[in-house]
Protein backbone atom coordinates (compact mmCIF):
# COMPACT_ATOMS: atom_id res chain seq x y z
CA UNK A 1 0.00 0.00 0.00
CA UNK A 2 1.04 3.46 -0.78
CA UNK A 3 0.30 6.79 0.07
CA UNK A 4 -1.64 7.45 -2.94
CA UNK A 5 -3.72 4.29 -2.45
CA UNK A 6 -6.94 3.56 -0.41
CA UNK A 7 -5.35 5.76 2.50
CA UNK A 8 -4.50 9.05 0.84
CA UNK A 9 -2.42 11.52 2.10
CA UNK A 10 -5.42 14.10 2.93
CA UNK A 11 -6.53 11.18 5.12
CA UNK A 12 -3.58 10.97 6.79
CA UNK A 13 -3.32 14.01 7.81
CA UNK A 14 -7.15 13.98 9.06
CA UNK A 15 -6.20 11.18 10.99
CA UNK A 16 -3.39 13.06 12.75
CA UNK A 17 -5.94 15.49 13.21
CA UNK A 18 -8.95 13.99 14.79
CA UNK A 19 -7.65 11.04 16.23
CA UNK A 20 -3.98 11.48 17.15
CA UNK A 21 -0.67 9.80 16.33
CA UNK A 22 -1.97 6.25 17.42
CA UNK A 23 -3.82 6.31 14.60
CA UNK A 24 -0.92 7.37 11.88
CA UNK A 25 1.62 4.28 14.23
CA UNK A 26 -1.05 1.67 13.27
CA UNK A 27 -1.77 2.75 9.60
CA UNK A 28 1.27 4.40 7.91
CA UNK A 29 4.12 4.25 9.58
CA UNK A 30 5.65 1.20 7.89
CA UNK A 31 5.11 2.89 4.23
CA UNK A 32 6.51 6.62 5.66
CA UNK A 33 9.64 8.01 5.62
CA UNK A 34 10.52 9.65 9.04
CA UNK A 35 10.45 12.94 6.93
CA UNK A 36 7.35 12.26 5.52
CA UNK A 37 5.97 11.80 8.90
CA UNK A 38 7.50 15.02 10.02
CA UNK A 39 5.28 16.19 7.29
CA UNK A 40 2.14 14.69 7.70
CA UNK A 41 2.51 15.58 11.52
CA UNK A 42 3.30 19.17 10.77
CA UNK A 43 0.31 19.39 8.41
CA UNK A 44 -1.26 17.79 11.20
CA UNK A 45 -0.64 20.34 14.06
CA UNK A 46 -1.89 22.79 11.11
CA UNK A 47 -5.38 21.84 11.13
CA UNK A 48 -5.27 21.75 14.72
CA UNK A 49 -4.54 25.52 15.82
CA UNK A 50 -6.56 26.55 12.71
CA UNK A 51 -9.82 24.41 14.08
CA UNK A 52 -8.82 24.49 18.41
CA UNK A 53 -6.66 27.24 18.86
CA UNK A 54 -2.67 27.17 19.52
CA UNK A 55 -3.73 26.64 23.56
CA UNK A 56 -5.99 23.62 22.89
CA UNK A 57 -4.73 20.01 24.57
CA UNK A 58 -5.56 18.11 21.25
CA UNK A 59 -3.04 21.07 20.07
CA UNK A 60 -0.20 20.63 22.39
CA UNK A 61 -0.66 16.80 21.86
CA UNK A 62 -0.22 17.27 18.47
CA UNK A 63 2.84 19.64 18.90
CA UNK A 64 4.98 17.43 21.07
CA UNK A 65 4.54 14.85 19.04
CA UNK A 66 6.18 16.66 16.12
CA UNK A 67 8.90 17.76 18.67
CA UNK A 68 9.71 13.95 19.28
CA UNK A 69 9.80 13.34 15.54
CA UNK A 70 11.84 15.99 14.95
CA UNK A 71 14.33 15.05 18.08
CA UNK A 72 14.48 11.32 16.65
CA UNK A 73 15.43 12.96 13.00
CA UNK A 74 18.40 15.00 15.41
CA UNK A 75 16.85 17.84 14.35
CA UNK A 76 17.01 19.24 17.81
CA UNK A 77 16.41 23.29 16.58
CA UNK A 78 12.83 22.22 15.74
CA UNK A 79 12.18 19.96 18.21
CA UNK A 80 13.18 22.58 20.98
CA UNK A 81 10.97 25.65 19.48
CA UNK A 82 8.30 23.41 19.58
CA UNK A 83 8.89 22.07 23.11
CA UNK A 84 9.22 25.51 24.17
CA UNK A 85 6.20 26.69 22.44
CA UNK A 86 3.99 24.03 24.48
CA UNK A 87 5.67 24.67 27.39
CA UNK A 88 5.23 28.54 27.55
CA UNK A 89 1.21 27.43 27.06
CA UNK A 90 1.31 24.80 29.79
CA UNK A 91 2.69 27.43 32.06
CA UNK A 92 -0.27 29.65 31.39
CA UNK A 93 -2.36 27.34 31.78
CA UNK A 94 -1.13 25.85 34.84
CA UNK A 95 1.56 28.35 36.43
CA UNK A 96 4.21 25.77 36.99
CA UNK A 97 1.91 23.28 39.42
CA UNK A 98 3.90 20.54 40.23
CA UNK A 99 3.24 17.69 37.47
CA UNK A 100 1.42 19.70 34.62
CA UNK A 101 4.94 21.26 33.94
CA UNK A 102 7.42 19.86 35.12
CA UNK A 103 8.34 16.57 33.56
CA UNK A 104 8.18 18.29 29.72
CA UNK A 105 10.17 21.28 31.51
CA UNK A 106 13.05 18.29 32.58
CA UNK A 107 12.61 16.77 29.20
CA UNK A 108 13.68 19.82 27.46
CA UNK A 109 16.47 20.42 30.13
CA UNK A 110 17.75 17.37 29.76
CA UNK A 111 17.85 17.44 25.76
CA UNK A 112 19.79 21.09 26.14
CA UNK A 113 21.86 19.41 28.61
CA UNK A 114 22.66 16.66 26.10
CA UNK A 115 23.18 18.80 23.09
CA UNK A 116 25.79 20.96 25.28
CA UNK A 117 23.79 23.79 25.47
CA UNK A 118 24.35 24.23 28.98
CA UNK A 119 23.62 28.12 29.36
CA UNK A 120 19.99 27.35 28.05
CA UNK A 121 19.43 24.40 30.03
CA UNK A 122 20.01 26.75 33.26
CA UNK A 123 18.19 29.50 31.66
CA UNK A 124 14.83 27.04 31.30
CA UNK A 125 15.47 24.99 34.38
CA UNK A 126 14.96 28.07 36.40
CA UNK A 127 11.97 29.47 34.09
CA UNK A 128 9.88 26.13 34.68
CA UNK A 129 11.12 25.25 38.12
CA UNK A 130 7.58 23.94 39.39
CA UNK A 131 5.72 25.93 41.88
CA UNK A 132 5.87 23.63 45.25
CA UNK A 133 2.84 24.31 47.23
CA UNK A 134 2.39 22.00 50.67
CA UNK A 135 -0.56 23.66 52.11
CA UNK A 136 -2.88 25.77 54.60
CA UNK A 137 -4.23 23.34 57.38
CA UNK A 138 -7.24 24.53 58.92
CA UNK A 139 -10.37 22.63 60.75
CA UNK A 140 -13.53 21.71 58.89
CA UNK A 141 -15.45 23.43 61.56
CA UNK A 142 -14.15 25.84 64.47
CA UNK A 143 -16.77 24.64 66.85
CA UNK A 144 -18.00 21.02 66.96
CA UNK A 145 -20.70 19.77 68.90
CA UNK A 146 -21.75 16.58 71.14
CA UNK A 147 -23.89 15.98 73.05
CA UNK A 148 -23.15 13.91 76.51
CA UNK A 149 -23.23 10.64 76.29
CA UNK A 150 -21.69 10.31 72.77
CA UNK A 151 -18.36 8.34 72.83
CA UNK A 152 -16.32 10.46 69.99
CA UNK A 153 -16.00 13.14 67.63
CA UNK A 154 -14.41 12.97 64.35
CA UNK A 155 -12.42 16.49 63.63
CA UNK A 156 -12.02 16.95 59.92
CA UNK A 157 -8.53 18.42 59.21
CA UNK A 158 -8.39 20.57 55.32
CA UNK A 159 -5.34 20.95 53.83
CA UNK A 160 -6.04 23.82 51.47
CA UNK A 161 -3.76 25.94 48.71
CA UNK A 162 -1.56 23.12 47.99
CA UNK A 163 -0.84 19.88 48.44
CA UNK A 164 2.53 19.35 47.32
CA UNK A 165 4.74 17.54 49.84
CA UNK A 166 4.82 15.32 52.94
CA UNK A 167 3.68 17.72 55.54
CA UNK A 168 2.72 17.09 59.53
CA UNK A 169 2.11 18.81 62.56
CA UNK A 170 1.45 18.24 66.49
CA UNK A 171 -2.19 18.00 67.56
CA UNK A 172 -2.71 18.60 71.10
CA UNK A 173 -6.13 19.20 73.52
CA UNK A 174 -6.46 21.57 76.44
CA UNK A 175 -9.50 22.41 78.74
CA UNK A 176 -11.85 25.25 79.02
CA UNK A 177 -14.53 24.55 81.19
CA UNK A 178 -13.16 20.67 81.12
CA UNK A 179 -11.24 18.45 83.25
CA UNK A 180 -8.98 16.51 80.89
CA UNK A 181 -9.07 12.92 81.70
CA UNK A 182 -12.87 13.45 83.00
CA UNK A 183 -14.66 14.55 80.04
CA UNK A 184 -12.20 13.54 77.52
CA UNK A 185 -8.95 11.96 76.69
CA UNK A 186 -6.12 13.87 76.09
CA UNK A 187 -4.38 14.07 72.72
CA UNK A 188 -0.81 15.17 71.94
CA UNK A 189 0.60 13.29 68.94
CA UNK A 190 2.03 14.27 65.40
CA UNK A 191 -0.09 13.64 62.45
CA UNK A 192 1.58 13.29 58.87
CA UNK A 193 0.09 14.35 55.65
CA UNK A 194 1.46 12.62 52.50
CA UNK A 195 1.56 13.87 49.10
CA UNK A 196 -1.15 15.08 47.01
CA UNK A 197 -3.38 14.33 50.42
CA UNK A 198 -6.08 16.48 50.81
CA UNK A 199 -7.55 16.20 54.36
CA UNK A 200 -7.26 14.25 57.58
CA UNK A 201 -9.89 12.92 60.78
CA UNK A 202 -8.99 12.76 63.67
CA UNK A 203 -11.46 10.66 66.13
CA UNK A 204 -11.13 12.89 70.09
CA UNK A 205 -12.44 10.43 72.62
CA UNK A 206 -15.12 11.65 75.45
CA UNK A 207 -15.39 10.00 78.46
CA UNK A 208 -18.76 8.92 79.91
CA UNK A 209 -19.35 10.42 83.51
CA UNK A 210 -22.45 12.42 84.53
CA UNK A 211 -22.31 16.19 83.70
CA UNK A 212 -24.01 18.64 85.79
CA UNK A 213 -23.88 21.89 84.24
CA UNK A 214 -25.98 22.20 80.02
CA UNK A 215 -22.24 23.04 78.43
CA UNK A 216 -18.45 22.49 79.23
CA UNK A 217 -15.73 22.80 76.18
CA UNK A 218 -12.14 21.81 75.40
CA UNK A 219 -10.08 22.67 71.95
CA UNK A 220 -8.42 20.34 70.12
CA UNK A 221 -4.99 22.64 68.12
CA UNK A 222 -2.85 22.36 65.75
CA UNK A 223 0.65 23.20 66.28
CA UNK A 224 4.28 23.35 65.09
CA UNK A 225 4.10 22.95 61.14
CA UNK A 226 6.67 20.89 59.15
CA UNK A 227 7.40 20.33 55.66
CA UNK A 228 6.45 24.04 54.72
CA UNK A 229 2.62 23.85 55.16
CA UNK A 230 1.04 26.92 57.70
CA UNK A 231 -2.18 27.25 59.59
CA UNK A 232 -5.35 29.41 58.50
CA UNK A 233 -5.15 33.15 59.68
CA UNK A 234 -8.42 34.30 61.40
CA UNK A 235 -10.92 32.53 63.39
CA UNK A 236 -9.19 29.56 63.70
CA UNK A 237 -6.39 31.06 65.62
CA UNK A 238 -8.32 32.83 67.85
CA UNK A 239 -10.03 30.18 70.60
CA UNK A 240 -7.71 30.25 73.25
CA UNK A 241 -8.68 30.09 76.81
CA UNK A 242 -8.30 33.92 77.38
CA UNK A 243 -9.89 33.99 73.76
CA UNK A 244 -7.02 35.98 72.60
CA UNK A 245 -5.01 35.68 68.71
CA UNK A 246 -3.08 32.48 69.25
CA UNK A 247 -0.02 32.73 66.76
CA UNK A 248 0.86 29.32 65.04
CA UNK A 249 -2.20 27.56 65.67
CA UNK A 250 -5.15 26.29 64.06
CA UNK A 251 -7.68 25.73 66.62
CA UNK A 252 -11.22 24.17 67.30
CA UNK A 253 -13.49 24.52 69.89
CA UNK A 254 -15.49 20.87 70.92
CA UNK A 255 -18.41 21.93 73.31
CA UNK A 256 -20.33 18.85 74.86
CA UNK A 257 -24.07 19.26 75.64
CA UNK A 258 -26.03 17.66 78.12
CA UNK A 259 -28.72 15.29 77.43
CA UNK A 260 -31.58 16.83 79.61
CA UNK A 261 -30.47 20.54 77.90
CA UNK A 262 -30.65 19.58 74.54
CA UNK A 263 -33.57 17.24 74.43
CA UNK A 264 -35.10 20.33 75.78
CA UNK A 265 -34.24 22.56 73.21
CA UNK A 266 -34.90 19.73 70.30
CA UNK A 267 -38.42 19.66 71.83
CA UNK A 268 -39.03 23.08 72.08
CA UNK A 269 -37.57 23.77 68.24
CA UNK A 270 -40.27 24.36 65.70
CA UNK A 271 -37.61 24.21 62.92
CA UNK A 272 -39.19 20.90 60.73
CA UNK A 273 -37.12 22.26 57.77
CA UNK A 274 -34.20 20.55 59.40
CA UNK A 275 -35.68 17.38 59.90
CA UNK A 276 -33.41 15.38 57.04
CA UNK A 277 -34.74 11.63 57.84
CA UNK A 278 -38.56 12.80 57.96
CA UNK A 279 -39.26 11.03 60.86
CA UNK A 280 -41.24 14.31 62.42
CA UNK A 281 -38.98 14.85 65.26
CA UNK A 282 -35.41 17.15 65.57
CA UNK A 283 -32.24 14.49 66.11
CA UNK A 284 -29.37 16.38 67.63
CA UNK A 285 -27.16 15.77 64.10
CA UNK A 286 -30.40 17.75 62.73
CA UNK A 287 -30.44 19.78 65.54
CA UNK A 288 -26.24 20.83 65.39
CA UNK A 289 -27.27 21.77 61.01
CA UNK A 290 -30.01 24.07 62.57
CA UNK A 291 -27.72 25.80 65.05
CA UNK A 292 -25.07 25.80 61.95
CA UNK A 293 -27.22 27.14 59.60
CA UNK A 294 -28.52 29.80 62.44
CA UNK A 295 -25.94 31.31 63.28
CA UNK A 296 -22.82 30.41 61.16
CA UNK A 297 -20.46 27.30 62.01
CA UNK A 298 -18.09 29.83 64.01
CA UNK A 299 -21.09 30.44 66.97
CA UNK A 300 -22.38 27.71 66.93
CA UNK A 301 -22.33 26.59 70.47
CA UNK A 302 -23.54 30.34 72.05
CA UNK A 303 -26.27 29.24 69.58
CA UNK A 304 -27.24 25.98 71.38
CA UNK A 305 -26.29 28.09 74.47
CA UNK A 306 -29.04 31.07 73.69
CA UNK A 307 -31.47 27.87 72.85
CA UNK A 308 -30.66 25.93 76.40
């Protein structure tokens, strides 16, 4: 079969086009010159920006493909324009973030490197050194609720702005109107994020014993970053016991309710909006979205307190 049979050289290049190089590998490549696939490829990445644009990813497929032809010809002049040329749009696109850039950015490094053109290997390595980004930790929630009674709570950790890296911290408790050891176990450990993670729970234990007053509260903090990560500014900083900025802390407030107080305020709540499972009455996971929803996540438990 030639190129002037059954599969024409118009088709070829359509091929290219619309369906990528897998489709030019499995039905020309044993009649084609390497030049002549240089040219069908180039004719290729024609149709492309004139139909998707030069920023398209059917585009920039279709670019570095002719930049590997043209490297495997030793036509390294070509090949690196075009390498360069996607690369300039991936950092648009993507400003450096770790894996979008940089293995075509080490590619073309190392083919500068190779071809002794050490000044512009530097030049580029610097240009497309990827943006390494390990994170803003921060709690779900700055106030969680339970009610006595209830065995746990599960804190939700968010690792936010990046999520490059191993990263880890110290998580520690401390009382407010608790007695550490009576209401709840005490926590002081370090807790590891790994790479490309995206958010952590922690399970706080309370302690069963019978609670006389509607409300006591303890915070569970984050402390001591490694690995580059820092902690979300505002609110979460600020629960300390003197309720004062805390500097290099994330913080949340755990406030556990007594059974009598909040069965009281379930039955007194008229709020059947909130009542997710239908079954006519206010549970307190319904009854914690209400006080939410009320008054913001933040105040939530001077919410439950105003309703006690």
């Amino acid at each position: 079969m030639s190129v002037d049979g059954p599969l024409s050289h118009r088709t070829c290049i359509e091929g290219v086009a619309l369906l990528g190089w897998g489709y030019l590998s499995a039905c020309v490549s044993c009649v084609l010159s390497s030049a002549c696939l240089c040219s069908v490829l180039l004719k290729a990445l024609a149709i492309r920006r004139m139909v998707l644009g030069n920023q398209h990813d059917k585009t920039l497929h279709s670019m570095r493909t002719l930049a590997q032809a043209h490297e495997e010809l030793g036509e390294i002049d070509e090949a690196v324009a075009l390498y360069q040329e996607e690369l300039s749009a991936l950092q648009l696109q993507h400003k450096n973030e770790h894996d979008n850039v940089r293995m075509p950015a080490e590619h073309l490094v190392a083919l500068l490197a190779k071809e002794g053109r050490t000044h512009h290997a530097e030049v580029l390595a610097v240009k497309y050194q990827p943006v390494v980004e390990p994170g803003v930790l921060q709690f779900e929630h700055a106030r969680y609720m339970v009610r006595e009674g209830q065995r746990f709570v599960d804190v939700l950790i968010l690792r936010t702005e990046g999520i490059d890296g191993v990263i880890s911290c110290r998580l520690r408790t401390r009382d407010r109107t608790t007695r550490a050891g009576t209401d709840y176990v005490v926590m002081d450990e370090i807790i590891e994020m790994r790479d490309y993670q995206e958010s952590m729970e922690v399970r706080v234990k309370i302690l069963e014993h019978v609670q006389e007053v509607a409300q006591v509260s303890f915070e569970v903090f984050l402390s001591d970053p490694k690995g580059g990560c820092s902690f979300a500014a505002g609110d979460h900083h600020r629960h300390s016991v003197e309720s004062e900025v805390v500097e290099g802390e994330a913080v949340a407030r755990v406030v556990i309710l007594s059974d009598s107080a909040v069965q009281n305020a379930i039955d007194a709540s008229k709020a059947n909006d909130f009542d997710a499972d239908g079954d006519g009455q206010l549970d307190f996971d319904e009854f914690t979205q209400l006080m939410r929803d009320r008054k913001g996540a933040d105040v939530a438990d001077q919410g439950v307190q105003d309703s006690l």
